[in-house]
Protein backbone atom coordinates (compact mmCIF):
# COMPACT_ATOMS: atom_id res chain seq x y z
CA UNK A 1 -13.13 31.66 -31.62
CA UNK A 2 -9.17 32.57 -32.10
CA UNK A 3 -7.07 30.23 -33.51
CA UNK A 4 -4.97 29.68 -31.21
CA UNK A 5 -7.72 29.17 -28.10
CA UNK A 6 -9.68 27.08 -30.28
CA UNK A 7 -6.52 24.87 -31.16
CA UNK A 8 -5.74 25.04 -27.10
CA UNK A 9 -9.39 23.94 -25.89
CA UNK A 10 -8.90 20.95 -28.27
CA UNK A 11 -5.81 19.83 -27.29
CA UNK A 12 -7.34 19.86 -24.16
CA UNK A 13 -10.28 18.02 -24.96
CA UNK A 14 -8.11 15.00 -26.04
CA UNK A 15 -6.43 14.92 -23.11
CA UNK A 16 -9.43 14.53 -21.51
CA UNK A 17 -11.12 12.01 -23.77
CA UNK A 18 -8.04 9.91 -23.72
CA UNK A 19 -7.83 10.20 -19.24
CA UNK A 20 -11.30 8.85 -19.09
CA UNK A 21 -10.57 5.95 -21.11
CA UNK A 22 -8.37 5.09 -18.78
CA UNK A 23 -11.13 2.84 -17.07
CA UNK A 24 -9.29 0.30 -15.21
CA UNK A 25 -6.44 1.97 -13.79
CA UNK A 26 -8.84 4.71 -12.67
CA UNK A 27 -11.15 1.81 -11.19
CA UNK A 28 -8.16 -0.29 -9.41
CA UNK A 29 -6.96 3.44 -7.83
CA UNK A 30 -10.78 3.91 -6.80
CA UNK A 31 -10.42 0.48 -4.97
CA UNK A 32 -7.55 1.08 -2.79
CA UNK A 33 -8.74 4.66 -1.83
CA UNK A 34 -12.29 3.35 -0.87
CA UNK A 35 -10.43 0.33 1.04
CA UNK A 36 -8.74 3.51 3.33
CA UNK A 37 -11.10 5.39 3.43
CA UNK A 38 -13.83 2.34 4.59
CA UNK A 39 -10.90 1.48 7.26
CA UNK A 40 -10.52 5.17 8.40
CA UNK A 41 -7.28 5.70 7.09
CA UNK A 42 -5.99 9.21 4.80
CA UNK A 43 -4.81 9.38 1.68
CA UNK A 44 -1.97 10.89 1.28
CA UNK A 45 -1.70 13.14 -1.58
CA UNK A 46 1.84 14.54 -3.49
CA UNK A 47 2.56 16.91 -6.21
CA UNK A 48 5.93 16.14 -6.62
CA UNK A 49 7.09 19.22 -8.23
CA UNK A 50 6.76 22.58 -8.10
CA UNK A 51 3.15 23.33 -10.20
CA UNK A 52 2.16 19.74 -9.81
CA UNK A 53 1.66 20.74 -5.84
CA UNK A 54 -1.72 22.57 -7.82
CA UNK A 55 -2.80 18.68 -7.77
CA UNK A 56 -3.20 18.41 -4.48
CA UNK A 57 -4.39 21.55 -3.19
CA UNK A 58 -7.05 20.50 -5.99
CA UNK A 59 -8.10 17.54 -3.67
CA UNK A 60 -7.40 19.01 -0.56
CA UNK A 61 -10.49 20.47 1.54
CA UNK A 62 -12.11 20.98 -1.65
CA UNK A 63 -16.00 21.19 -2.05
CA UNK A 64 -17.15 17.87 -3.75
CA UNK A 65 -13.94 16.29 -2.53
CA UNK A 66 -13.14 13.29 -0.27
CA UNK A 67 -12.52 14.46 3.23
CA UNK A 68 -9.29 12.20 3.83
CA UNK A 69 -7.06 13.53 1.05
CA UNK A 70 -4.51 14.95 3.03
CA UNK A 71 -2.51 17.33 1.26
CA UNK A 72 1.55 17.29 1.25
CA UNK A 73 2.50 20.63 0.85
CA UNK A 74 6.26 20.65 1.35
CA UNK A 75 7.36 24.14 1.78
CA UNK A 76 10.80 22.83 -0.21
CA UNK A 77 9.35 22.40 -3.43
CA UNK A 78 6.04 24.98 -3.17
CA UNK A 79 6.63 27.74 -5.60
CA UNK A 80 5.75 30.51 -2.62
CA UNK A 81 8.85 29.91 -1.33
CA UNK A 82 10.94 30.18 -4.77
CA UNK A 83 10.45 28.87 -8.03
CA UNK A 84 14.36 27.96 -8.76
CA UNK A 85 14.16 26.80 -4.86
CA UNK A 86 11.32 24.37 -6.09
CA UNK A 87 13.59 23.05 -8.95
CA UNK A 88 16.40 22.48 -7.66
CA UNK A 89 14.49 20.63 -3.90
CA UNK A 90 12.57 18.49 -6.14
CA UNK A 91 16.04 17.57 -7.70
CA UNK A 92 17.76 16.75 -4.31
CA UNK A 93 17.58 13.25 -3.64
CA UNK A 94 17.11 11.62 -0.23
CA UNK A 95 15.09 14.53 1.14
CA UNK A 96 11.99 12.38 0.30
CA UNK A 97 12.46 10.92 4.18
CA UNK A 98 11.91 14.31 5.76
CA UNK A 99 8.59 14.59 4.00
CA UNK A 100 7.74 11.34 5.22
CA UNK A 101 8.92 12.20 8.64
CA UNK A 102 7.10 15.45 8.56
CA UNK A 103 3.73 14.28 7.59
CA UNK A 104 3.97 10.95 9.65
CA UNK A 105 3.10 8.86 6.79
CA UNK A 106 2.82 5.46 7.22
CA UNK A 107 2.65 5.45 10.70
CA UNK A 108 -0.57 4.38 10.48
CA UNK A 109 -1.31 1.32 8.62
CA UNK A 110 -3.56 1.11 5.70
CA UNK A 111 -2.67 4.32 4.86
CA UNK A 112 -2.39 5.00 0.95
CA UNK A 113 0.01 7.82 -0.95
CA UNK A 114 -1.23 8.85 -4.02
CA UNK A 115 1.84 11.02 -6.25
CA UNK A 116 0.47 13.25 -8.76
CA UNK A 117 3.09 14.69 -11.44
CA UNK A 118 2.81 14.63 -14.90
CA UNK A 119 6.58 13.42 -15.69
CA UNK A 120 7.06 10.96 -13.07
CA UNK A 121 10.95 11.25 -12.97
CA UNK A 122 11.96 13.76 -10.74
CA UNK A 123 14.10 12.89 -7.39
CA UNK A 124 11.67 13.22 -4.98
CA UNK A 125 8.93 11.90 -7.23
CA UNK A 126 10.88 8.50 -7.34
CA UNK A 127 12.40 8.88 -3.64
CA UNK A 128 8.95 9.18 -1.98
CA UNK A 129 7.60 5.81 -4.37
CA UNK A 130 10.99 4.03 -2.84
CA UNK A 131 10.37 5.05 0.35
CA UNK A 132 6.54 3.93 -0.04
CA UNK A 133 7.69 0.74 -1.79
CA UNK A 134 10.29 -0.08 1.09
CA UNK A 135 7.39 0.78 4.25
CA UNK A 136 4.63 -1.45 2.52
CA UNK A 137 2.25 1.80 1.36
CA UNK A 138 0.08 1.46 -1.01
CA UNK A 139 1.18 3.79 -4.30
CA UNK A 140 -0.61 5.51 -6.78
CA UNK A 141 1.24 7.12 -9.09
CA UNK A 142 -1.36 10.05 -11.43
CA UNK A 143 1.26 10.55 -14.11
CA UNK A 144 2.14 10.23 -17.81
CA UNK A 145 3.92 7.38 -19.34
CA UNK A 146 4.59 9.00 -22.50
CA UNK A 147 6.44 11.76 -21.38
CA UNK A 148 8.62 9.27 -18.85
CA UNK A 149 9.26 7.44 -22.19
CA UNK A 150 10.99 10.10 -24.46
CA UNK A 151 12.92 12.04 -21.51
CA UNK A 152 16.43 10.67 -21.99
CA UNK A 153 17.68 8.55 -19.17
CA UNK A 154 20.31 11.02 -18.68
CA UNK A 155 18.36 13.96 -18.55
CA UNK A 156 19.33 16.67 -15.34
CA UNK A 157 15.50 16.21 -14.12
CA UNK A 158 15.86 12.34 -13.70
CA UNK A 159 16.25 10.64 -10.63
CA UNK A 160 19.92 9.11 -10.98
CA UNK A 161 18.18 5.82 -11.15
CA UNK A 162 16.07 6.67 -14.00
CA UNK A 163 13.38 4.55 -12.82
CA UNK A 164 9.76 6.08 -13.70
CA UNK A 165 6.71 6.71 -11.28
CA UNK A 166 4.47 4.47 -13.63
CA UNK A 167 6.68 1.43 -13.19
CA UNK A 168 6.87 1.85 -9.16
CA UNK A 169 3.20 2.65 -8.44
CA UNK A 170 1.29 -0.10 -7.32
CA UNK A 171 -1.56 1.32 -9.83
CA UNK A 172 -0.84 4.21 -12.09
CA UNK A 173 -3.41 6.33 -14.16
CA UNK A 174 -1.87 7.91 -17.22
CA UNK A 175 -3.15 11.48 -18.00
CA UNK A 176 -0.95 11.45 -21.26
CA UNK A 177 0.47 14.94 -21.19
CA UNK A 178 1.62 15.81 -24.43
CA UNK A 179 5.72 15.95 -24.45
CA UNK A 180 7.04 19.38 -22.85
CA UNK A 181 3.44 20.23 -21.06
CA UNK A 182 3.06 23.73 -23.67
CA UNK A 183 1.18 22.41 -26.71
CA UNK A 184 0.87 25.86 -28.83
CA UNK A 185 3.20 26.87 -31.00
CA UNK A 186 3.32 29.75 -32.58
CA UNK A 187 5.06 31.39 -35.57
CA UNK A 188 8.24 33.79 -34.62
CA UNK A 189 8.44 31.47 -31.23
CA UNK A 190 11.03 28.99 -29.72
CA UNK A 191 8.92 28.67 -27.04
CA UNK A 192 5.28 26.79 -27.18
CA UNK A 193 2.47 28.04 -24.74
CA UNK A 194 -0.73 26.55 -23.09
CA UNK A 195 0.79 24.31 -20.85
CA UNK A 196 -1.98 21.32 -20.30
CA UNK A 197 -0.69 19.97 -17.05
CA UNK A 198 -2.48 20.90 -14.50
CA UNK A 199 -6.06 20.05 -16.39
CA UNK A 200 -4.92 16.52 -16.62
CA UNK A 201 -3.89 16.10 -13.39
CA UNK A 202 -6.93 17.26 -12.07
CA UNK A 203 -9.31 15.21 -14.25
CA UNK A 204 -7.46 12.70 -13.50
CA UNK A 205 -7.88 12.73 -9.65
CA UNK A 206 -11.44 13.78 -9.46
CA UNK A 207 -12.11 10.85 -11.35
CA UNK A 208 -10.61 8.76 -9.30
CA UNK A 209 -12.20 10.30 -6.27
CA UNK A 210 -15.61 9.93 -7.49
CA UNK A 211 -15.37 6.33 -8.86
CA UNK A 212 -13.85 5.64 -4.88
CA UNK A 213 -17.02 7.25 -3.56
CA UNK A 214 -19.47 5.00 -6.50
CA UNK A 215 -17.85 2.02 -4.96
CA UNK A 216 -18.28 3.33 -1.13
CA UNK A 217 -21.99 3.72 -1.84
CA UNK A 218 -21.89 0.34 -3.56
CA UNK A 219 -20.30 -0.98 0.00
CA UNK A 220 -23.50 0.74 1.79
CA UNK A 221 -20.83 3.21 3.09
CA UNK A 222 -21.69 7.11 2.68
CA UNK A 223 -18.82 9.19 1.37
CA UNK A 224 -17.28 11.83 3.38
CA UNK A 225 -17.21 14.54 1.25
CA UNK A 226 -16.78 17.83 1.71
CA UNK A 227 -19.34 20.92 1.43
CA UNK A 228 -18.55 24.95 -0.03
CA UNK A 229 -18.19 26.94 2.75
CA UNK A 230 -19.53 29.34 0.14
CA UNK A 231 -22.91 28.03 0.65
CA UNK A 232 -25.47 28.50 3.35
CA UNK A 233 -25.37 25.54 5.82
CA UNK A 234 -22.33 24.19 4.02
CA UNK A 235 -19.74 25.36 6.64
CA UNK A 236 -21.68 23.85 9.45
CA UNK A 237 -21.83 20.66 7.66
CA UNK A 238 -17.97 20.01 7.28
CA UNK A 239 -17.29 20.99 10.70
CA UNK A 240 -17.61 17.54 12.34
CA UNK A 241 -15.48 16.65 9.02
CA UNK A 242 -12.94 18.79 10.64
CA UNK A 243 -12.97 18.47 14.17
CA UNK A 244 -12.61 14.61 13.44
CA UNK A 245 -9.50 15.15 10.71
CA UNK A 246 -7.92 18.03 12.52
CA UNK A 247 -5.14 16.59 14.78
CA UNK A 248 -4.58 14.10 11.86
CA UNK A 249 -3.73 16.91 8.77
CA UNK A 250 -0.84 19.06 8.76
CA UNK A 251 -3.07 21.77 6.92
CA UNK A 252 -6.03 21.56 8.34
């Protein structure tokens, strides 16, 4: 194997090793999704940045996923719409309220948001937790604390209040991204490479999702989860899923 992937895929691997330790946080998130989920309520999932929106498309309408993630994919900070657009949204604070005006969260109560980002500093990362904090929502925060740690407090991506996502969520799950996300460096370079991100973040929340379901079945409750629409029968299968979840997701 090359150096370099082989140094990569291990990184990688301890990322991993060190997310599932993370037994109890990823347990007490479990808890308050299957709570939703048993009272019919969505779960509201954020990538509060631009990649970190790869989180939840991850969880949204995904085959072996819960049915009611619902996906926030604000066009502000989505990378389709500009990358240096997505920066510099995701650094403007107060526009958290639109989002939650847009996507009518908390309306309903019981309904949980889940934030997925990796640094857990940004503007609208720590607007939407206030927001959530202020309307009673229960907060998840999927994020790591070591890299909220060693930013400076003063640092242009911080929220001005330099508060962290891990200290706001009502249960955070550490995915302990490595400081700067790129992890290889190589000789000749400024600039490291094989960014690790987006593999912890996903770990991270399909873990959660299937310790929620474990504890649903536990609760004699059967898991809505979705099928492939790759697969034969599997797109008649998730179409009560969606006539049911339709009017209630933006994206669906």
């Amino acid at each position: 194997m090359l150096k370099q992937i082989e140094q990569y895929k291990n990184i990688i691997i301890d990322c991993i090793n060190a997310i599932a330790g993370e037994e109890e946080s990823i347990h007490a998130a479990a808890e308050i999704i299957a709570d939703a989920i048993q009272g019919d309520k969505l779960v509201h999932v954020m990538g509060t940045g631009g990649h970190s929106n790869m989180a939840a498309e991850e969880v949204f309408w995904r085959a072996g996923g819960l049915v009611p993630f619902n996906a926030l994919l604000d066009p502000g900070i989505n990378l389709e719409h500009g990358a240096r657009r997505s920066n510099i949204v995701e650094r403007c604070e107060g526009y958290a309220s639109t989002v939650f005006k847009t996507y009518h969260i908390g309306e309903d109560p019981g309904d949980v948001l889940l934030l997925a980002t990796s640094y857990g500093v940004n503007a609208i990362t720590i607007d939407m937790a206030l927001e959530a904090k202020k309307r009673g929502i229960k907060l998840i925060g999927v994020t790591a604390k070591a890299f909220a740690e060693n930013l400076p407090k003063d640092a242009p991506a911080r929220h001005s209040s330099a508060q962290n996502l891990y200290e706001l969520a009502d249960v955070f799950v550490d995915v302990h991204l490595p400081f700067g996300d790129a992890t290889i460096k190589f000789e000749g370079m400024d600039a490291p490479m094989g960014p690790v991100s987006t593999f912890c973040n996903s770990f991270a929340l399909h873990s959660i999702e299937m310790e929620a379901a474990s504890i649903l079945l536990q609760r004699g409750i059967t898991p809505p989860v979705w099928n492939s629409a790759n697969i034969p029968g599997g797109h008649a299968r998730n179409k009560a899923y969606e006539d049911k979840y339709e009017s209630r997701m933006k994206h669906l």
